[in-house]
C-alpha atoms as a PDB file:
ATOM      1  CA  UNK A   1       7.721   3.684 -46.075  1.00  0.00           C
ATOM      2  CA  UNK A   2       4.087   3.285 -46.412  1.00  0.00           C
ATOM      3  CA  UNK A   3       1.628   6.338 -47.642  1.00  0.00           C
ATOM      4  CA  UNK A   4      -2.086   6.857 -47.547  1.00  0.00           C
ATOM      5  CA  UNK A   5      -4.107   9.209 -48.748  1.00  0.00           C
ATOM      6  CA  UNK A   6      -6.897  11.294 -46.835  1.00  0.00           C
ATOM      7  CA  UNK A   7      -9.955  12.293 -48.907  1.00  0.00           C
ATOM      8  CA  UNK A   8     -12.767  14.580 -48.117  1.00  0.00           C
ATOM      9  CA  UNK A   9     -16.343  15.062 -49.691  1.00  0.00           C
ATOM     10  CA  UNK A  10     -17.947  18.282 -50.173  1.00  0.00           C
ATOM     11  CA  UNK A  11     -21.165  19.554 -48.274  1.00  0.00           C
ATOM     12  CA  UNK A  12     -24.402  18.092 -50.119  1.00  0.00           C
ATOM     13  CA  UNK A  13     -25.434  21.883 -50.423  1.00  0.00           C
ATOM     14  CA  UNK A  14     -22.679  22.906 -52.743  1.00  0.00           C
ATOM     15  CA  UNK A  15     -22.285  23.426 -56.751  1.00  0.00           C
ATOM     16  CA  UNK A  16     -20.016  20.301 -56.514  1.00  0.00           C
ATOM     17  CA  UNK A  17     -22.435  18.387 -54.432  1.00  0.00           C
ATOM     18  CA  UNK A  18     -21.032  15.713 -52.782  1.00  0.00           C
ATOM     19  CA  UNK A  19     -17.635  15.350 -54.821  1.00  0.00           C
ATOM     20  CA  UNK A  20     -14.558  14.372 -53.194  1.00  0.00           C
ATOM     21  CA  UNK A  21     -10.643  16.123 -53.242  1.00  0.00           C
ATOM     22  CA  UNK A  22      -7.563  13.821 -51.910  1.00  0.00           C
ATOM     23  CA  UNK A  23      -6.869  16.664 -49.767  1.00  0.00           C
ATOM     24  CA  UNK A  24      -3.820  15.126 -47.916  1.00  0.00           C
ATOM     25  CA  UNK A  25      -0.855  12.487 -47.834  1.00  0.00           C
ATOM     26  CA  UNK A  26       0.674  10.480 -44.771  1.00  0.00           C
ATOM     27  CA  UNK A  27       3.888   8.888 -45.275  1.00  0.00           C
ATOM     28  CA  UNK A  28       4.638   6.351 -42.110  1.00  0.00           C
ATOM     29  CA  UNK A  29       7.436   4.448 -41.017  1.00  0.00           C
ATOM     30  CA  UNK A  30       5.394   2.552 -38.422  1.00  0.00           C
ATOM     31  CA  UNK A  31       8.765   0.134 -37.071  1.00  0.00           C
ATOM     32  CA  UNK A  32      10.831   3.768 -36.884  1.00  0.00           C
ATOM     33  CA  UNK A  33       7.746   5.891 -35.665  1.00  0.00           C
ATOM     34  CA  UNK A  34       7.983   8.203 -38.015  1.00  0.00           C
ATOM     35  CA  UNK A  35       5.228   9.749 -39.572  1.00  0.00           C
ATOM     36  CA  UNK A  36       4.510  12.832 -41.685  1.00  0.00           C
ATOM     37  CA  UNK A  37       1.321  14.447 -43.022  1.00  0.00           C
ATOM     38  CA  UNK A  38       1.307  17.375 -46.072  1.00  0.00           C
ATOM     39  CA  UNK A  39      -1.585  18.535 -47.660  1.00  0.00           C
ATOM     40  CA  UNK A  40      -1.476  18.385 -51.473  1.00  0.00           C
ATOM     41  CA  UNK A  41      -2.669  20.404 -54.426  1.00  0.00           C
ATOM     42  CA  UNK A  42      -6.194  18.688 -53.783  1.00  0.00           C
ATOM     43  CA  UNK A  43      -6.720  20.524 -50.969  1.00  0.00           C
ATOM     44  CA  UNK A  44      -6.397  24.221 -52.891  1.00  0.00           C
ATOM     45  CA  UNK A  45      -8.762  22.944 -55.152  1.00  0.00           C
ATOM     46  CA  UNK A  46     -11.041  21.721 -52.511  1.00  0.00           C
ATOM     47  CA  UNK A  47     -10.809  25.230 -50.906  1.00  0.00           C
ATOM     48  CA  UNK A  48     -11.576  26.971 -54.428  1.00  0.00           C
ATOM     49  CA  UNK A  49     -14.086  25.598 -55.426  1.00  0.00           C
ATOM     50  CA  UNK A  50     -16.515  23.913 -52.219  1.00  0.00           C
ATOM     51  CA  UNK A  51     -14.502  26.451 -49.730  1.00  0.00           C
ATOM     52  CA  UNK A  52     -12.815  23.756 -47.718  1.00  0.00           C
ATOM     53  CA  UNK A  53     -11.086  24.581 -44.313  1.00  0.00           C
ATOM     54  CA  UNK A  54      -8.093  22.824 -42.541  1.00  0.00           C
ATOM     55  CA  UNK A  55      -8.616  20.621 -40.390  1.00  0.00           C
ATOM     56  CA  UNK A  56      -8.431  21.342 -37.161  1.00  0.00           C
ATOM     57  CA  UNK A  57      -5.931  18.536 -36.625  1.00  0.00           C
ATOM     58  CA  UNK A  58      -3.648  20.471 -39.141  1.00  0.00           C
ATOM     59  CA  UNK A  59      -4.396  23.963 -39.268  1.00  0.00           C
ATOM     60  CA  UNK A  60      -2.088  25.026 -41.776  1.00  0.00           C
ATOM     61  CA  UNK A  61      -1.870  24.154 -45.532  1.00  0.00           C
ATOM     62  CA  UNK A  62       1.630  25.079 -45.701  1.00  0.00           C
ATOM     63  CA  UNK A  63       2.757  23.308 -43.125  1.00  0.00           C
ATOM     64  CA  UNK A  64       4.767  20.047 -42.782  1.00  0.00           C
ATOM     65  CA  UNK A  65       3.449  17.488 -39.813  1.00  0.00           C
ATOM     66  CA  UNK A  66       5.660  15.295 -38.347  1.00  0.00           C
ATOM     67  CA  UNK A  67       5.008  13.015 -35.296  1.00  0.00           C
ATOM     68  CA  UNK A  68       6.707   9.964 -33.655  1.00  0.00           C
ATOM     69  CA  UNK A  69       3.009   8.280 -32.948  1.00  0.00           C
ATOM     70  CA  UNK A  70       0.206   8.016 -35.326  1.00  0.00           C
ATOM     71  CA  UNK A  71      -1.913  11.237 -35.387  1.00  0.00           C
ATOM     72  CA  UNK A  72      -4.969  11.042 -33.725  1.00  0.00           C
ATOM     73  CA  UNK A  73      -6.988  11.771 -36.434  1.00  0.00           C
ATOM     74  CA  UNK A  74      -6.114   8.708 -38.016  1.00  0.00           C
ATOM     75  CA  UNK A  75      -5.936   6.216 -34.963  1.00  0.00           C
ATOM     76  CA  UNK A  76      -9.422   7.336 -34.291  1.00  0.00           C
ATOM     77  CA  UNK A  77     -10.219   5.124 -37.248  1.00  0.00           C
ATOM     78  CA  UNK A  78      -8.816   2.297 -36.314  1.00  0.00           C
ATOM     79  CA  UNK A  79     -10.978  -0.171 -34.295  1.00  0.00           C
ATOM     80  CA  UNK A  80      -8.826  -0.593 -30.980  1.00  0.00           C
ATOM     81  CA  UNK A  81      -7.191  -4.359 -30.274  1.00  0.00           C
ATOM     82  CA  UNK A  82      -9.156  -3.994 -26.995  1.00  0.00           C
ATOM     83  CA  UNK A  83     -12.312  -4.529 -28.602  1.00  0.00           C
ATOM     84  CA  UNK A  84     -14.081  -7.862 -28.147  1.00  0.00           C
ATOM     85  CA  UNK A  85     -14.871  -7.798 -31.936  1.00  0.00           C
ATOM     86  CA  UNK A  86     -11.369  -7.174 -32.801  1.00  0.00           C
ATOM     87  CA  UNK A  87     -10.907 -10.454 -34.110  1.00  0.00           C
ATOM     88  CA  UNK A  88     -13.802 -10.346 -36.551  1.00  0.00           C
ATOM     89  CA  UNK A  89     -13.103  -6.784 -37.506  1.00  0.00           C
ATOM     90  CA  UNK A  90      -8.935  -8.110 -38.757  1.00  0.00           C
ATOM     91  CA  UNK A  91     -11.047 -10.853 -40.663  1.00  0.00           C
ATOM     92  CA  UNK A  92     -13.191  -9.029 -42.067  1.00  0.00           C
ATOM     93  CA  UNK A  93     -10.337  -7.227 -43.672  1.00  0.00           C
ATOM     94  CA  UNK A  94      -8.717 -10.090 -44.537  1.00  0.00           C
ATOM     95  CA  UNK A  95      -5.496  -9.262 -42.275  1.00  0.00           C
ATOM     96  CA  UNK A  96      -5.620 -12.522 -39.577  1.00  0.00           C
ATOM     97  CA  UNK A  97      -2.325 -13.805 -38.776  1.00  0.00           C
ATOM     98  CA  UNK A  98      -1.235 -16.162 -36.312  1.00  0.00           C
ATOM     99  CA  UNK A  99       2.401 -14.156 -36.699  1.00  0.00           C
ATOM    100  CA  UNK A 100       1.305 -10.356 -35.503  1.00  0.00           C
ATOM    101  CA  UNK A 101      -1.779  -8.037 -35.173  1.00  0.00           C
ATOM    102  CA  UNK A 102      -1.685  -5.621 -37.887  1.00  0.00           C
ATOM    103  CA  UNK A 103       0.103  -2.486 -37.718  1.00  0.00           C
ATOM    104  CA  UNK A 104      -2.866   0.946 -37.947  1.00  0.00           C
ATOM    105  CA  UNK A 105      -1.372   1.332 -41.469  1.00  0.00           C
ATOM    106  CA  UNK A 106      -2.146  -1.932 -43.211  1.00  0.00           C
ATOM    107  CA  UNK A 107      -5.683  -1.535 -41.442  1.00  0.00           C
ATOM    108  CA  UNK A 108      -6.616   2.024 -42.584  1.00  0.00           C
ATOM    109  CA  UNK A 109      -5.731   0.562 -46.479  1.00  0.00           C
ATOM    110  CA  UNK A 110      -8.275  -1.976 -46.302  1.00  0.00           C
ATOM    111  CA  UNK A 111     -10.923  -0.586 -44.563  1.00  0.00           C
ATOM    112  CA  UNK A 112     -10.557   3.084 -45.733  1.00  0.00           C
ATOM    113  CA  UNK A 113     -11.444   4.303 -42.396  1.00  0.00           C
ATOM    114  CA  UNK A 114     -14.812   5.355 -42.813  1.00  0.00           C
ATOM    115  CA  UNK A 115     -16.662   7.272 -39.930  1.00  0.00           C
ATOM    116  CA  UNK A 116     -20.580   8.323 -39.259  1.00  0.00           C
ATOM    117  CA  UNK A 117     -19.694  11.700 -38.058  1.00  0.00           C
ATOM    118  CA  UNK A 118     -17.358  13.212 -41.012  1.00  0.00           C
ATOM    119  CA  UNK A 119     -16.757  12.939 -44.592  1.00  0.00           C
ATOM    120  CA  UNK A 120     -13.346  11.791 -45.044  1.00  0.00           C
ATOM    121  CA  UNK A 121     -12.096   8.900 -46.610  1.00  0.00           C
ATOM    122  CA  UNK A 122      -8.421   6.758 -46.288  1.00  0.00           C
ATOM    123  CA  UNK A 123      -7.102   4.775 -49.205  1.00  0.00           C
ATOM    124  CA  UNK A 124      -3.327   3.621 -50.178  1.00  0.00           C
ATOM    125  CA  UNK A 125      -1.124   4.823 -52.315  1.00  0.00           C
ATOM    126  CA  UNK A 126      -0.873   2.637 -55.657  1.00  0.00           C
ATOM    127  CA  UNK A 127       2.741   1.595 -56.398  1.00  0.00           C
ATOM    128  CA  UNK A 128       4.284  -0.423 -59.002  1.00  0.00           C
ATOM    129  CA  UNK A 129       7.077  -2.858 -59.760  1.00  0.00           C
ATOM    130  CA  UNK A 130      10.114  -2.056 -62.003  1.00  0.00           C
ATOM    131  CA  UNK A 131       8.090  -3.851 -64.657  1.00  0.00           C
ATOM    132  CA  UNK A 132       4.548  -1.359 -63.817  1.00  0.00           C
ATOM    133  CA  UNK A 133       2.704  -4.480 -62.099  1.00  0.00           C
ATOM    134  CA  UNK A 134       0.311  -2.998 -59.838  1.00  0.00           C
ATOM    135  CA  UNK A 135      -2.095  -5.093 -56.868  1.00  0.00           C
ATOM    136  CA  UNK A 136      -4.399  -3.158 -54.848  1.00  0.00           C
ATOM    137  CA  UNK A 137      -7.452  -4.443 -52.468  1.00  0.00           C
ATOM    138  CA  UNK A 138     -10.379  -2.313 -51.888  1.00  0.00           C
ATOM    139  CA  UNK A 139     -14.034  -3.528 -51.073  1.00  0.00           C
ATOM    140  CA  UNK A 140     -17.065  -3.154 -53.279  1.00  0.00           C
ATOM    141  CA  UNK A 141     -18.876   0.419 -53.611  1.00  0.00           C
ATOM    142  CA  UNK A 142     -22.040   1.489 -53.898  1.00  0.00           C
ATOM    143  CA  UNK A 143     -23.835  -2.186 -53.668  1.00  0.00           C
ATOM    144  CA  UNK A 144     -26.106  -0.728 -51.287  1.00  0.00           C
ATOM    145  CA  UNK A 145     -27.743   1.484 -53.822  1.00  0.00           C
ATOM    146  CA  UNK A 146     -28.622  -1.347 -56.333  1.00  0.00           C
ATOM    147  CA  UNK A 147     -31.094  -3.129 -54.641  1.00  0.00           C
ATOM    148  CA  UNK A 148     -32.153  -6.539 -53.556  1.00  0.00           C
ATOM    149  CA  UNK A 149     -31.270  -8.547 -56.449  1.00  0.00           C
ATOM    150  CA  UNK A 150     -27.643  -7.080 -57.019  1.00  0.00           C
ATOM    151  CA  UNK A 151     -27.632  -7.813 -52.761  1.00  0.00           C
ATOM    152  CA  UNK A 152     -28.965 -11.303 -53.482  1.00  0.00           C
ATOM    153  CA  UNK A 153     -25.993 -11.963 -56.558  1.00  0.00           C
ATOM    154  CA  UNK A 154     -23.517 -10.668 -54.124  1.00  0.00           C
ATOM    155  CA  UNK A 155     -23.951 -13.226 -51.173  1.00  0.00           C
ATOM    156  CA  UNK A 156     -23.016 -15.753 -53.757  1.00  0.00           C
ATOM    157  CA  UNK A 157     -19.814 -14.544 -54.290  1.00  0.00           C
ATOM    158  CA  UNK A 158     -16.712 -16.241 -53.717  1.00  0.00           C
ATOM    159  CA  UNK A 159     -13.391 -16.313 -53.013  1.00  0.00           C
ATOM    160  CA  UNK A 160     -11.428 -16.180 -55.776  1.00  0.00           C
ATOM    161  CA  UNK A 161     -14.443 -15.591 -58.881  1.00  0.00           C
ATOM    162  CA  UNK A 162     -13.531 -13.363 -61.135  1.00  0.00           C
ATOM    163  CA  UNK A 163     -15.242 -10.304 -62.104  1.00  0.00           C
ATOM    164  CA  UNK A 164     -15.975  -8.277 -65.240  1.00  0.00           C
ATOM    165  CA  UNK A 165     -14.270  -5.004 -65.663  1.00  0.00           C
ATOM    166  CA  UNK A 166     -16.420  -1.905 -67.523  1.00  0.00           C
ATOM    167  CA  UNK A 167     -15.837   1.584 -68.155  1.00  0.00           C
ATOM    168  CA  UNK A 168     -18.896   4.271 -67.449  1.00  0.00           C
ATOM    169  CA  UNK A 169     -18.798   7.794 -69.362  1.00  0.00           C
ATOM    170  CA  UNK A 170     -22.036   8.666 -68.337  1.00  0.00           C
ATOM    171  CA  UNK A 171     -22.202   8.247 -64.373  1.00  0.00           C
ATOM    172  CA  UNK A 172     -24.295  11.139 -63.140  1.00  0.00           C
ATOM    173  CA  UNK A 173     -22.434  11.392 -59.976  1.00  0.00           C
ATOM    174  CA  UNK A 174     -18.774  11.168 -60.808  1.00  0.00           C
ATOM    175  CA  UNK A 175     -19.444  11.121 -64.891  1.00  0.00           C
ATOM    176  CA  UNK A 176     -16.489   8.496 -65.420  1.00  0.00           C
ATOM    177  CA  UNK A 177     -16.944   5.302 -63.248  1.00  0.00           C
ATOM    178  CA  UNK A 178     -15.620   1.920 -63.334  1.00  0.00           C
ATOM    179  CA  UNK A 179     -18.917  -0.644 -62.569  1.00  0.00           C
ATOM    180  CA  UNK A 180     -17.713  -4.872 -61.706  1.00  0.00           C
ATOM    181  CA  UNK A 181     -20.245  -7.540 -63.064  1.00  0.00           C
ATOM    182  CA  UNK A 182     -19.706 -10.728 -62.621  1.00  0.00           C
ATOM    183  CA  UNK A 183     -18.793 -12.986 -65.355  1.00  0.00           C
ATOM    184  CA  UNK A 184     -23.257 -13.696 -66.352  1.00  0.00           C
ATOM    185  CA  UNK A 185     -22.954  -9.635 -66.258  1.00  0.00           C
ATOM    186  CA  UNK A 186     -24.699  -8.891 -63.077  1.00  0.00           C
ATOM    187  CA  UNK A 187     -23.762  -5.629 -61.828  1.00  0.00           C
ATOM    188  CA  UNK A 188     -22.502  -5.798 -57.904  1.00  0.00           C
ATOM    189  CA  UNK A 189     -20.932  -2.219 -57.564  1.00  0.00           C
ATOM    190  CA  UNK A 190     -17.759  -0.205 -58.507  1.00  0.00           C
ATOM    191  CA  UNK A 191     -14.689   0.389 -57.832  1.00  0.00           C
ATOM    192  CA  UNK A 192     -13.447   3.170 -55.516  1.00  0.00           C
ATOM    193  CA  UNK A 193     -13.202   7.048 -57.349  1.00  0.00           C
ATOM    194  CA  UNK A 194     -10.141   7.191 -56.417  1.00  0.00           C
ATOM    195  CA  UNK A 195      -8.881   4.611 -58.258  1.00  0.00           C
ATOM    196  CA  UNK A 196     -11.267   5.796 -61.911  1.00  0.00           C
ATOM    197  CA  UNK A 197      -8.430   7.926 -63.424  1.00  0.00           C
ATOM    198  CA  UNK A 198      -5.484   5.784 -63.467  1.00  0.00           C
ATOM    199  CA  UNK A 199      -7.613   2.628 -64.349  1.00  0.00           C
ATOM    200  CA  UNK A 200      -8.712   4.324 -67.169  1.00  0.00           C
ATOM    201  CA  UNK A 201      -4.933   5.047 -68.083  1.00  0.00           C
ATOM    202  CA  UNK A 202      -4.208   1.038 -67.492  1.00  0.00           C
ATOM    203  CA  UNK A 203      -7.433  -0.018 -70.061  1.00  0.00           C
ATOM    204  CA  UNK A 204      -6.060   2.623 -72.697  1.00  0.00           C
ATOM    205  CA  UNK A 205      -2.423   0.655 -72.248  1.00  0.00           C
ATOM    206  CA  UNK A 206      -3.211  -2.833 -71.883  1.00  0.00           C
ATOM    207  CA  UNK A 207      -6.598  -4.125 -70.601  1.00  0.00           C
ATOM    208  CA  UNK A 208      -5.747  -7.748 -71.254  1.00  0.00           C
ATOM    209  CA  UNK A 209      -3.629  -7.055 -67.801  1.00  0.00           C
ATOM    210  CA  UNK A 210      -6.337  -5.942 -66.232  1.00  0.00           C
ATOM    211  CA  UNK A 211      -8.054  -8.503 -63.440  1.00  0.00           C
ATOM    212  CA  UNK A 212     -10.859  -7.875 -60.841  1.00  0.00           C
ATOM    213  CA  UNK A 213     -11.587 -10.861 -57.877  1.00  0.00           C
ATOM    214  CA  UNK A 214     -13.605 -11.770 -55.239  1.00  0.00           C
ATOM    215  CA  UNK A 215     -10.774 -11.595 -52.369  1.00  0.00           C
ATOM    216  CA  UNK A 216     -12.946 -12.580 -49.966  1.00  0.00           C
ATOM    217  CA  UNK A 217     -17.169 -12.125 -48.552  1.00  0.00           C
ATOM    218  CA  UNK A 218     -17.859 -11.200 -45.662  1.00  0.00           C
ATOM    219  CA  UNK A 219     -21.585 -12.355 -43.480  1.00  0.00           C
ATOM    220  CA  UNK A 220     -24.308 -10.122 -43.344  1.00  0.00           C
ATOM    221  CA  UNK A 221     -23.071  -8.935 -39.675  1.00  0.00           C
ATOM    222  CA  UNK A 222     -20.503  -6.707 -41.575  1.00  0.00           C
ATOM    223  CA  UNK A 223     -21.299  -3.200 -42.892  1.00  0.00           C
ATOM    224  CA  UNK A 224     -22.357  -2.875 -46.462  1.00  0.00           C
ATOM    225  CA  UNK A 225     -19.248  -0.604 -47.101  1.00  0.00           C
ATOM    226  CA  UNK A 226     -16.882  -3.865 -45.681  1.00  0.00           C
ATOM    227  CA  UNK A 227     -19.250  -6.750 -47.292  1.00  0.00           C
ATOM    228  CA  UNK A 228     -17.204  -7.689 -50.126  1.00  0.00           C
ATOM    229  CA  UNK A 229     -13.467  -7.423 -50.726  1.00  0.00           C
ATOM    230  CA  UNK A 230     -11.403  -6.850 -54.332  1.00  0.00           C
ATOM    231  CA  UNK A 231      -8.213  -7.967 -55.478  1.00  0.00           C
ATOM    232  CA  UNK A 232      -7.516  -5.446 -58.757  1.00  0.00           C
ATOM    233  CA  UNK A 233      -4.233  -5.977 -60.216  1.00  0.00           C
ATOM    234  CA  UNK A 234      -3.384  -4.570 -63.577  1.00  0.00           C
ATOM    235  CA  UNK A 235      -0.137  -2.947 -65.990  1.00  0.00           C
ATOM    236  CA  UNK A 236       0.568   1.218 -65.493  1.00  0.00           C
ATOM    237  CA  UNK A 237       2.190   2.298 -68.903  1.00  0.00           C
ATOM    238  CA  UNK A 238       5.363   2.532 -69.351  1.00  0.00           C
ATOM    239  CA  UNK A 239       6.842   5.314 -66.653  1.00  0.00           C
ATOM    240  CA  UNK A 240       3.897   6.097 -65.688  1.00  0.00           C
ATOM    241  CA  UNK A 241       3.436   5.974 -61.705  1.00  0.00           C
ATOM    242  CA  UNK A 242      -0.578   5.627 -59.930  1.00  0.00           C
ATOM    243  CA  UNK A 243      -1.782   8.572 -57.940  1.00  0.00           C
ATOM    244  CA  UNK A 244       1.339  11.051 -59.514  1.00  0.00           C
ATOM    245  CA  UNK A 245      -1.885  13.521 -60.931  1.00  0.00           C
ATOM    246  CA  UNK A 246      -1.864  17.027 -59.648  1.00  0.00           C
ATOM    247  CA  UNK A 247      -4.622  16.525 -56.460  1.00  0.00           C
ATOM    248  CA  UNK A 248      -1.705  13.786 -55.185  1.00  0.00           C
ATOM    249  CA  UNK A 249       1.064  16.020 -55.029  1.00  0.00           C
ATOM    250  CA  UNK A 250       1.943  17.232 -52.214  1.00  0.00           C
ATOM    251  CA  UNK A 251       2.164  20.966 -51.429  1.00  0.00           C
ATOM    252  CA  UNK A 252       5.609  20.544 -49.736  1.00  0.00           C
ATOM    253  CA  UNK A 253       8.137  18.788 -50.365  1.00  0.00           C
END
């Protein structure tokens, strides 16, 4: 079974301008078409404190979904295999195989799923080995909002260079932040919020396990938001599982 996570930002008008709730988990058996959707405790938050609403997909917070086809609402973010640019959209992700054409699921973790016309966000669930081992591929945040030279740096990039790994305290938009430098300490973006609070659990435990890469750069005819793909790997501590906080769990079981 796979799981993602759906995540939704608040209106820019609110107290909590602009902050965003994992207000929902998927769990999919894509080969057994099975799939489930539950909101989770970040969704009651959501609604306390920014006033969010169901969706209209799933109407009801209390409510377990279950489907034998991928709901729409996430198929709608997957580019269709139709598309001419299908080809460069799987290698942009870093998914090409001569084998098979990825399954929705192993798409939406990569590329988050991203639309112009809402504010929701998909990302995967972490999960570890028996030994807490954790990989997880993401691409680069906020590099559009440090200008030109950062830009410049990150078209140098390569496959495979590794990447400096800092903790922020003082991040006026989501106060703790985790930025990636590369190794001559020029900033190139951050990694994902969603990610913040259990990375900050791994550098408290062991941050000699701790590794950032360059997975892989895409041309300038990708999106900012797809230009430059992470490999993070690191250590949870001992029995402690990624993405187990509160705003994961789900509401039902």
């Amino acid at each position: 079974m796979k799981s993602l996570f759906l995540a939704w930002q608040a209106p820019e008008n609110n107290r909590h301008s602009r902050a965003w709730f994992p207000i929902g988990r998927l769990d999919a058996e894509p080969e057994a078409g099975r799939y489930c959707f539950r909101y989770t405790q970040g969704a009651l938050k959501a609604k306390q404190n920014v006033g969010f609403s169901p969706l209209l997909s799933f109407p009801k917070l209390d409510e377990v979904y279950k489907s034998s086809d991928l709901f729409p609402l996430f198929q709608n973010r997957v580019l269709s295999p139709k598309r001419r640019d299908f080809k460069e959209y799987i290698q942009w992700l870093n998914l090409e195989s001569n084998q098979r054409v990825p399954d929705p699921i192993e798409i939406l973790s990569v590329s988050g799923g991203e639309r112009q016309t809402d504010s929701m966000e998909v990302f995967p669930k972490v999960n570890t080995d028996s030994e807490g081992y954790f990989k997880v591929r993401f691409f680069l945040h906020g590099l559009r909002h440090l200008g030109e030279k950062a830009i410049a740096r990150a078209t140098k990039l390569i496959s495979g260079e590794q990447l400096r790994i800092l903790m922020e305290l003082n991040n006026p938009a989501t106060r703790i932040a985790v930025p990636l430098l590369t190794e001559e300490y020029s900033m190139i973006g951050w990694a994902p919020r969603y990610l913040v609070e259990d990375l900050v659990r791994c550098v408290q435990y062991d941050a000699t396990e701790l590794s950032a890469k360059v997975a892989k750069v895409n041309p300038e005819a990708a999106p900012f938001n797809q230009r430059v793909l992470i490999e993070y790997s690191g250590r949870a501590p001992s029995g402690y599982e990624p993405m187990t906080t509160p705003d994961f769990e789900p509401l039902l079981k």
